[in-house]
Protein backbone atom coordinates (compact mmCIF):
# COMPACT_ATOMS: atom_id res chain seq x y z
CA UNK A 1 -18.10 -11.66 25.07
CA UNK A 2 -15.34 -9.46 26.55
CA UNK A 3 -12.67 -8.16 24.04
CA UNK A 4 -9.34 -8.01 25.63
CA UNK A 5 -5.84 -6.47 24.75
CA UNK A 6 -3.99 -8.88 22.23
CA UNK A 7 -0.33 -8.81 21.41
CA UNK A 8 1.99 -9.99 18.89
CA UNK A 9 5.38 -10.61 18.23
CA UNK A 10 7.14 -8.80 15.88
CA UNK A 11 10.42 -10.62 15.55
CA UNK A 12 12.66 -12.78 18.30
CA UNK A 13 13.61 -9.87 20.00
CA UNK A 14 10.35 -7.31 19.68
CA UNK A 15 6.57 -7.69 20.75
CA UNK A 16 3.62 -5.85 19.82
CA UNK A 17 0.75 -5.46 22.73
CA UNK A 18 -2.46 -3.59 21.68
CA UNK A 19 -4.49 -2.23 24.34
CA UNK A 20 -7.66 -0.86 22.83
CA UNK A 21 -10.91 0.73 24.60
CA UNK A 22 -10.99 1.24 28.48
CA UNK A 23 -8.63 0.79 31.51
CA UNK A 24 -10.27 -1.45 33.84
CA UNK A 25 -13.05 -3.76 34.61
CA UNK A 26 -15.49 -1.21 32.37
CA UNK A 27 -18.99 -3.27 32.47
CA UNK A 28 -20.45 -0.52 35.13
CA UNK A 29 -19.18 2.70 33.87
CA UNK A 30 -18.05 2.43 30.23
CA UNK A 31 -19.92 -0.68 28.91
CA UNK A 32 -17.13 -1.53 25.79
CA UNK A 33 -16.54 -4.99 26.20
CA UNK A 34 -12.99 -4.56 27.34
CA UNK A 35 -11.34 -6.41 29.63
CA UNK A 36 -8.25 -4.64 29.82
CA UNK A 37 -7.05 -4.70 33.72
CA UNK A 38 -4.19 -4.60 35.86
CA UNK A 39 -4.51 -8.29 36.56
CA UNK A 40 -4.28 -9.54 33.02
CA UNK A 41 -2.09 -7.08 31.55
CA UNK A 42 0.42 -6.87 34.04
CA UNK A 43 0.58 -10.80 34.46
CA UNK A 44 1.33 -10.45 30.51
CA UNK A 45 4.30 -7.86 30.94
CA UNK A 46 5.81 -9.39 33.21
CA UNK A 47 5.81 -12.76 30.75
CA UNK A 48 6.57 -10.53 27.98
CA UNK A 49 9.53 -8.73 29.76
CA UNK A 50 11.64 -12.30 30.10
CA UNK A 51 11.33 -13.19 26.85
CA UNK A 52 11.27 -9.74 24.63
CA UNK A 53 14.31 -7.01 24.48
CA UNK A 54 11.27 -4.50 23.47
CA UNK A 55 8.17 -3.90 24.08
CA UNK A 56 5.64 -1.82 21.71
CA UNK A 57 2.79 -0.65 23.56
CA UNK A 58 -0.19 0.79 21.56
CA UNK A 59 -2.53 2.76 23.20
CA UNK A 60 -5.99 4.17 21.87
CA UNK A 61 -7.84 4.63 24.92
CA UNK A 62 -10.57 6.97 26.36
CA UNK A 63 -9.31 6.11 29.93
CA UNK A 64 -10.21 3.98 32.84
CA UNK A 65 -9.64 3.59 36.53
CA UNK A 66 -6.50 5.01 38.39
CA UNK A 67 -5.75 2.05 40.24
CA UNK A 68 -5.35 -0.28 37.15
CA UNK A 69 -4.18 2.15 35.38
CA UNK A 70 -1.36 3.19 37.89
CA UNK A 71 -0.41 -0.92 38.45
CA UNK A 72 -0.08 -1.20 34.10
CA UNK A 73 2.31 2.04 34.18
CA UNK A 74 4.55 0.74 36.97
CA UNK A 75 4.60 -2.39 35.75
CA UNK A 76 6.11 -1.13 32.13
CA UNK A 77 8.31 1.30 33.82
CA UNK A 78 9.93 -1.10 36.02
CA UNK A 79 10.39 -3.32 32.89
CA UNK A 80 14.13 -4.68 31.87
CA UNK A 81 12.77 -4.54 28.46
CA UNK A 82 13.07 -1.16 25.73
CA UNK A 83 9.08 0.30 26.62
CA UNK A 84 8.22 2.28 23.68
CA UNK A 85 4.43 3.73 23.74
CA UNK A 86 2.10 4.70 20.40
CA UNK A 87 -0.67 6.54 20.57
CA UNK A 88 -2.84 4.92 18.28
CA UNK A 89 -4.92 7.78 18.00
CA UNK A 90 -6.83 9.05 21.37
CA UNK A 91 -5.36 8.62 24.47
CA UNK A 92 -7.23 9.70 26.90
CA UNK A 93 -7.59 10.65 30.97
CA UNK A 94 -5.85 7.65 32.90
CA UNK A 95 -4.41 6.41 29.53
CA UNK A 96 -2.65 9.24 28.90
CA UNK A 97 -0.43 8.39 31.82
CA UNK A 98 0.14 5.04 30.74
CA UNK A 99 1.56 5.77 27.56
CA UNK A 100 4.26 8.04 29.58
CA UNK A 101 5.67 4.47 30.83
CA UNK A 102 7.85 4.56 27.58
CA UNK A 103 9.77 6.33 24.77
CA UNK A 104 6.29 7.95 23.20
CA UNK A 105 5.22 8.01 19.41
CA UNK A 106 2.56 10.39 18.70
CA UNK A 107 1.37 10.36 14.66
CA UNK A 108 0.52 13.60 13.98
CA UNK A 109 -3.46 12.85 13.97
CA UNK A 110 -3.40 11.47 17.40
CA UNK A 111 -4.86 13.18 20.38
CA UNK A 112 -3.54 13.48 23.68
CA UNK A 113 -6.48 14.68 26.94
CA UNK A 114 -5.67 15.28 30.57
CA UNK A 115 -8.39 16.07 32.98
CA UNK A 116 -8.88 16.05 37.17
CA UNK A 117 -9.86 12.89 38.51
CA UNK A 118 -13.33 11.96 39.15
CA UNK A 119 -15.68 9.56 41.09
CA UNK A 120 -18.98 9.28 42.58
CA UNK A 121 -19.68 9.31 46.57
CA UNK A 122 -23.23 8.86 48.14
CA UNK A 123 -23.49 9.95 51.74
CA UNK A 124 -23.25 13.21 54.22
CA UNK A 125 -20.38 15.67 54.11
CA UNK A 126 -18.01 13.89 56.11
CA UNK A 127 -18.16 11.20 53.74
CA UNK A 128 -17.91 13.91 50.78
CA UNK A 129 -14.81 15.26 52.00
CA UNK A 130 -12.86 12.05 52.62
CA UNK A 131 -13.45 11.47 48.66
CA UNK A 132 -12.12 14.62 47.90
CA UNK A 133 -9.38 14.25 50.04
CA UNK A 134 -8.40 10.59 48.59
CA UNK A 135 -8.96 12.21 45.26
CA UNK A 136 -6.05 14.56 45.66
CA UNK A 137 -3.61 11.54 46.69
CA UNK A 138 -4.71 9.84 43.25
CA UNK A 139 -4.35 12.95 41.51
CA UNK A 140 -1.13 13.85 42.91
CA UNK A 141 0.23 10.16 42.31
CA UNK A 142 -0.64 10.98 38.12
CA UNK A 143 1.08 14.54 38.35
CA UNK A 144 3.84 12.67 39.87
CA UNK A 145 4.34 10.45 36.46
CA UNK A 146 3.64 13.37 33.96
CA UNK A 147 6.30 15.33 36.01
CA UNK A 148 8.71 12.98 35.91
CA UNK A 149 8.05 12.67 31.99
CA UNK A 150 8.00 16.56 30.88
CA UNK A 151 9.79 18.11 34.25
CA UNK A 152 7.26 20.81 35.72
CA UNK A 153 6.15 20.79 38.92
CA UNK A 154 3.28 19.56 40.87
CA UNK A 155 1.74 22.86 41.15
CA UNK A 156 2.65 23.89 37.67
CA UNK A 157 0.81 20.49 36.52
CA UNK A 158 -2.15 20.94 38.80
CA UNK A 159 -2.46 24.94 37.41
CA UNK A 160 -2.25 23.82 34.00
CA UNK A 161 -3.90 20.39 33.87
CA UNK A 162 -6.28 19.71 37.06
CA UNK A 163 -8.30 22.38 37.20
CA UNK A 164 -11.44 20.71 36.73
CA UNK A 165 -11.78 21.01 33.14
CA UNK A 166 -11.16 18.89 29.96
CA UNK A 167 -7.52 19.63 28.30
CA UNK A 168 -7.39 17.99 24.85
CA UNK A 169 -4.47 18.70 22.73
CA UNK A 170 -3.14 17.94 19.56
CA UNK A 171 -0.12 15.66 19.00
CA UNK A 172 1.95 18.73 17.57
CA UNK A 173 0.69 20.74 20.92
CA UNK A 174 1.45 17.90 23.11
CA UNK A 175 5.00 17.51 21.48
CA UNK A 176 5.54 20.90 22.35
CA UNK A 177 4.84 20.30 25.86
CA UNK A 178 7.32 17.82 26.03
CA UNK A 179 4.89 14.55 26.60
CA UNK A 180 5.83 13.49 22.81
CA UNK A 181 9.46 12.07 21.96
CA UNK A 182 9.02 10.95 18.59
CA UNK A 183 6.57 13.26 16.75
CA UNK A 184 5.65 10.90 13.41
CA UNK A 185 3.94 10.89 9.97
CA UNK A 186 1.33 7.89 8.96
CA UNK A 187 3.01 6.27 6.63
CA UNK A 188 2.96 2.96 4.98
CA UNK A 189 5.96 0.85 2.96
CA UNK A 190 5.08 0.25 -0.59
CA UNK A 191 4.13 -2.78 -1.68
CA UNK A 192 7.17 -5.04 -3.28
CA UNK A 193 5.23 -4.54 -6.31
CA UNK A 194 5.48 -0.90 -6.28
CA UNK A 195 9.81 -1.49 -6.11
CA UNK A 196 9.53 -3.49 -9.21
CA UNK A 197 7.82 -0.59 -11.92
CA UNK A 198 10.90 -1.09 -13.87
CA UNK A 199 10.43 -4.59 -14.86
CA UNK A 200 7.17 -4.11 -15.38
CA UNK A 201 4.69 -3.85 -18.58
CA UNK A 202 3.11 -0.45 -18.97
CA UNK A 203 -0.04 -2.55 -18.59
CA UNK A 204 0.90 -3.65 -15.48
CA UNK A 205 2.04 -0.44 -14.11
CA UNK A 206 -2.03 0.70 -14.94
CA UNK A 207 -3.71 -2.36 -13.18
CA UNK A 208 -1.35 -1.63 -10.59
CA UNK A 209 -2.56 2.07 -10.40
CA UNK A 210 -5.78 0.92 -10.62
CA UNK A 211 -5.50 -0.74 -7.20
CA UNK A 212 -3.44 1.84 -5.34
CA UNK A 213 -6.09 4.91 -6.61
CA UNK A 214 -7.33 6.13 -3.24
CA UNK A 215 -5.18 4.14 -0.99
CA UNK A 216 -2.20 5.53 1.80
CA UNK A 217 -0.05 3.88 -0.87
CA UNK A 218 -0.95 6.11 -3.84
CA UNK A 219 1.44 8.57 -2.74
CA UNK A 220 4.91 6.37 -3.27
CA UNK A 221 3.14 5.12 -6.01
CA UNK A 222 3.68 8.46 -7.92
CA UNK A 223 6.89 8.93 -6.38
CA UNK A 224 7.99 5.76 -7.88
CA UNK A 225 7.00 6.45 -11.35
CA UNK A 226 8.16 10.05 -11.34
CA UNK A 227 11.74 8.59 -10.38
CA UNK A 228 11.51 6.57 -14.16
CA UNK A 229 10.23 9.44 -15.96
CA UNK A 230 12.21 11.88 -13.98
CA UNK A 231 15.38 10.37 -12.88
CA UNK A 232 17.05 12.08 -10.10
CA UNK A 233 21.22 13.16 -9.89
CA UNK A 234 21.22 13.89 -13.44
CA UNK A 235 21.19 9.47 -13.67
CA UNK A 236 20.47 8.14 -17.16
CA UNK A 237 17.07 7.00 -17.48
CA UNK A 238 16.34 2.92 -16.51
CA UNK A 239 17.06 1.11 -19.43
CA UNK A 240 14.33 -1.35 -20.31
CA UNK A 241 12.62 -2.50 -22.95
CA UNK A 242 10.36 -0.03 -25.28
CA UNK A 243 11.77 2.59 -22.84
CA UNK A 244 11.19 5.53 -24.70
CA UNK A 245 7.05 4.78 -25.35
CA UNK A 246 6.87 3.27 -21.86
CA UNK A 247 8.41 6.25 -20.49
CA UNK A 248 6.09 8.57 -22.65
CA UNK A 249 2.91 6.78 -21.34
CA UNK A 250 3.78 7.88 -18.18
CA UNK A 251 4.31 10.86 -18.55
CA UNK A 252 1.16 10.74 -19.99
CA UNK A 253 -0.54 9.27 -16.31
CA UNK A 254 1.02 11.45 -14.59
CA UNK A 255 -0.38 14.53 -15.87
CA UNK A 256 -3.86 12.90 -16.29
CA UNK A 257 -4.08 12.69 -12.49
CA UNK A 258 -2.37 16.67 -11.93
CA UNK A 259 1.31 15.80 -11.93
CA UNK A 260 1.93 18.06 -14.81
CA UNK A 261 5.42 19.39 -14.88
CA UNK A 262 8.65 17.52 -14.75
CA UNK A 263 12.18 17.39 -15.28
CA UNK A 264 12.98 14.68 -18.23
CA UNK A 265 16.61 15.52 -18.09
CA UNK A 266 18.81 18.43 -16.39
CA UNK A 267 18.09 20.61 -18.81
CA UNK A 268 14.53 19.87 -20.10
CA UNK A 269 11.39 20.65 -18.84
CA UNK A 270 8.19 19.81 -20.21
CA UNK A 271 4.48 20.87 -19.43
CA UNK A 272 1.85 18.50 -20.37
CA UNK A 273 -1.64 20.47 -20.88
CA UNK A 274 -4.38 17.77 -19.44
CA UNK A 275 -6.53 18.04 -23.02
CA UNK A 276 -3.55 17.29 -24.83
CA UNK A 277 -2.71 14.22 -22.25
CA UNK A 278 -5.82 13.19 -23.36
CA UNK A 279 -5.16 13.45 -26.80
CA UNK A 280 -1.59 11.61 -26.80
CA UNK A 281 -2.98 8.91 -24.45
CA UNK A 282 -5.33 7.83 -26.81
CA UNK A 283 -2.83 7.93 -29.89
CA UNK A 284 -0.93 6.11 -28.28
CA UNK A 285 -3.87 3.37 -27.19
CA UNK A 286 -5.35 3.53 -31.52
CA UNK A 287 -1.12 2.99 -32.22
CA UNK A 288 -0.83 -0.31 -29.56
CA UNK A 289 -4.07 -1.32 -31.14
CA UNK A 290 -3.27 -0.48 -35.05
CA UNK A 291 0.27 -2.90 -34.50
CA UNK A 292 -1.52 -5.58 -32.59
CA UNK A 293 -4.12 -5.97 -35.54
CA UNK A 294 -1.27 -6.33 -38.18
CA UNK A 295 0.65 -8.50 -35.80
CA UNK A 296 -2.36 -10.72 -35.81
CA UNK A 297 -2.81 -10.22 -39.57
CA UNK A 298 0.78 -11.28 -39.75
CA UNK A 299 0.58 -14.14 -38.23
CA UNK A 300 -3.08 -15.07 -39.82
CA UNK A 301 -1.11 -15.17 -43.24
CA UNK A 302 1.79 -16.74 -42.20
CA UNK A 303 -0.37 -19.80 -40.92
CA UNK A 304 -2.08 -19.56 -44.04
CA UNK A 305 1.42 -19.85 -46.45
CA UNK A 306 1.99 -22.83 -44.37
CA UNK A 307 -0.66 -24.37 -44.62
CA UNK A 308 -0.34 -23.56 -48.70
CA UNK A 309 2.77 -24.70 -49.27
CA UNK A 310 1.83 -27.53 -47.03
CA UNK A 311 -0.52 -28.64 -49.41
CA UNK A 312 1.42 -27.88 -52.62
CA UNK A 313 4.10 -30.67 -51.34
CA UNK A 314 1.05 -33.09 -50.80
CA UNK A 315 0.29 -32.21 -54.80
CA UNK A 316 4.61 -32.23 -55.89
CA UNK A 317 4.20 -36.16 -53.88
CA UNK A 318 1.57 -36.98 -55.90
CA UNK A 319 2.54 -36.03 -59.49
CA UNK A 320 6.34 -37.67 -58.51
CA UNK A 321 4.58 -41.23 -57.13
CA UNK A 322 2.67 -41.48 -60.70
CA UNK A 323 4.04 -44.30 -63.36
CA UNK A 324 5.07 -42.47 -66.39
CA UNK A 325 2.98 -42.54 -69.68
CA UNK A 326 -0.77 -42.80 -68.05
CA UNK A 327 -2.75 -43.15 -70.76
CA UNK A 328 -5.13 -40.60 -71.87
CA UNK A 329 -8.74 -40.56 -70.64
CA UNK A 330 -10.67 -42.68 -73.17
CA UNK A 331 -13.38 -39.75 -73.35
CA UNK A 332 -11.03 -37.00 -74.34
CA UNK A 333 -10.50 -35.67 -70.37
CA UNK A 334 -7.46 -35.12 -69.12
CA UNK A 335 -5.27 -38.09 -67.47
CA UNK A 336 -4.87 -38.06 -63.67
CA UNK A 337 -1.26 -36.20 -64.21
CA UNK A 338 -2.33 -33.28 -66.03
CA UNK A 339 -5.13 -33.20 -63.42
CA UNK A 340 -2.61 -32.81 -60.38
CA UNK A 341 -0.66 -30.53 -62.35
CA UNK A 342 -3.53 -28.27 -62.56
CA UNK A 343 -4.43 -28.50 -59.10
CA UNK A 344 -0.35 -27.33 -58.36
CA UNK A 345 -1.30 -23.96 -60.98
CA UNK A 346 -4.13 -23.38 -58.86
CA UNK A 347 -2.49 -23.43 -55.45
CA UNK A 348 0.80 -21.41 -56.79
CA UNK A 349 -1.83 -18.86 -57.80
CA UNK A 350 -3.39 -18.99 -54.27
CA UNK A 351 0.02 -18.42 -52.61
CA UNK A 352 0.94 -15.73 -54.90
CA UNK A 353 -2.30 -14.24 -54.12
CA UNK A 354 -1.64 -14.38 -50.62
CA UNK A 355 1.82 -13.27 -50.60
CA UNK A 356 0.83 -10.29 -52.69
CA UNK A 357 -1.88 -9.03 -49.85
CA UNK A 358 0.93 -9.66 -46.88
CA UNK A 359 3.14 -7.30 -48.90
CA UNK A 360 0.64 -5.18 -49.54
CA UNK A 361 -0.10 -4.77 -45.45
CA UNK A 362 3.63 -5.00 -44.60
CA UNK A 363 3.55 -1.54 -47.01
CA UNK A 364 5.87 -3.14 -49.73
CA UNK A 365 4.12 -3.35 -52.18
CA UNK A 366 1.00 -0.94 -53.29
């Protein structure tokens, strides 16, 4: 199944189209599945062009046939629309003069290749020479469009660029040359999480890390949480909650992954050695552990004194509901009042008991 261009719209007034592999019908020659040819892309232009203020076009092409080719760069230069062209990372032989159509965008990883045209002719040397004389009009029709684009001359272009061999370039090379308008680095908008680090937990700031290790976002990542620990303009600090241990933890990330040296304030630098980042991060891990075991302790004994002087009220209803002057247990035991009673002593012992270990873990009492 053939896979064709696809576009998308980026907003009511911008469109995206994608044109990825060869230029042309390519089942003979370049066998990629493509279908991307003058007939359906320029229909799609065209359709595009009424409805669309600008059109991106990005290109990552090893090229294709000059006559589709040639129809898909008219067609986009003739457009009413704003053209702009990417290179999406190689744009090659008859591609590299489509992506001329428009204001071009070159990352700084893409490649740009220009090379003489080329065919195949079976027969005798009449018929030979008539295909190298029709390749000249097609090559001269391309020099036309890169001349127009970077303003040397035919014969400067055909020197340079048509000489029979393969010319690939760099984006920075080609930029020089004048092909490249906008010259760009890859880079990719933060995730809204990333813009919301100051609202956030330490914890969440780590499984946040966690995901972005290794990723194109990693980078604003850092730069995110350096502008908490490091605020810029001599600004106070964020205020939040905890600020001064959240802000110390990462410090602490930072120089566990080499970010070792920053500016806490405009006149206070600090160099974190990565042994001792070790050492404070896990301090600091025993400490958040150490305070949620005596908050749990906490509230372990406050559930228990509850549930104590829950029960001591049960005991105070009984003794008060009990007729006054029981008599004594015929056998010599004690009557069913002096039995309750007891059973208060015993629980005011437990709570004191209880009460005495909470101090004792609150530090109040030794």
């Amino acid at each position: 199944m053939k896979k064709p261009f696809f576009y998308e719209a980026k907003s009511e007034t911008e469109v995206d189209i994608h044109i990825f592999g060869a230029i042309g019908e390519d089942e003979a020659y370049w066998n990629q599945g493509t279908n991307n040819t003058a007939y359906a892309l320029v229909s799609l232009i065209k359709r595009l062009d009424k409805t669309y203020s600008r059109i991106n076009v990005h290109i990552n092409s090893p090229g294709g046939y000059i006559d589709d080719g040639l129809a898909i760069y008219n067609t986009l230069k003739a457009a009413k629309a704003d053209v702009h062209t990417y290179n999406a990372g190689l744009v090659a032989s008859m591609a590299s003069i489509i992506i001329l159509a428009g204001t071009t965008h070159f990352p700084k990883t893409s490649l740009y290749h220009l090379h003489s045209a080329s065919t195949i002719t079976i027969g005798n040397i009449k018929d030979h020479e008539e295909k190298i004389a029709s390749l000249k009009v097609f090559e001269n029709a391309l020099q036309e469009a890169i001349s127009a684009k970077i303003g040397l001359t035919i014969e400067e272009i055909q020197a340079k660029w048509f000489d029979g061999n393969e010319h690939y370039m760099s984006a920075a090379t080609a930029s020089e040359i004048g092909f490249v308008d906008f010259l760009e680095e890859v880079t990719v908008e933060p995730p809204a999480a990333i813009n919301k680090l100051e609202k956030m937990s330490y914890q969440e700031v780590m499984n946040l890390y966690k995901q972005e290790v290794g990723t194109k976002r990693e980078k604003s990542f850092l730069k995110r949480i350096a502008a908490i620990v490091k605020p810029n303009n001599n600004e106070n600090p964020i205020d939040m909650s905890n600020t001064l241990k959240f802000k110390a933890k990462l410090t602490v990330l930072l120089a566990l992954i080499g970010l070792q040296e920053f500016v806490l304030n405009s006149s206070n630098k600090v160099e974190i050695d990565i042994d001792e980042a070790y050492k404070i991060n896990d301090a600091l891990e025993a400490k958040d552990q150490e305070i949620d075991g005596l908050k749990q302790a906490n509230t372990k004994l406050e559930e228990q004194n509850t549930g104590l002087n829950n029960r001591i009220a049960e005991m105070q209803t009984i003794i008060d509901g009990k007729p006054a002057g029981v008599a004594a247990n015929p056998k010599g035991g004690d009557n069913s009042k002096d039995k309750d009673k007891k059973s208060v002593d015993e629980l005011d012992d437990e709570t004191s008991t209880a009460l005495r270990e909470y101090n004792k873990k609150l530090g109040l009492i030794k």
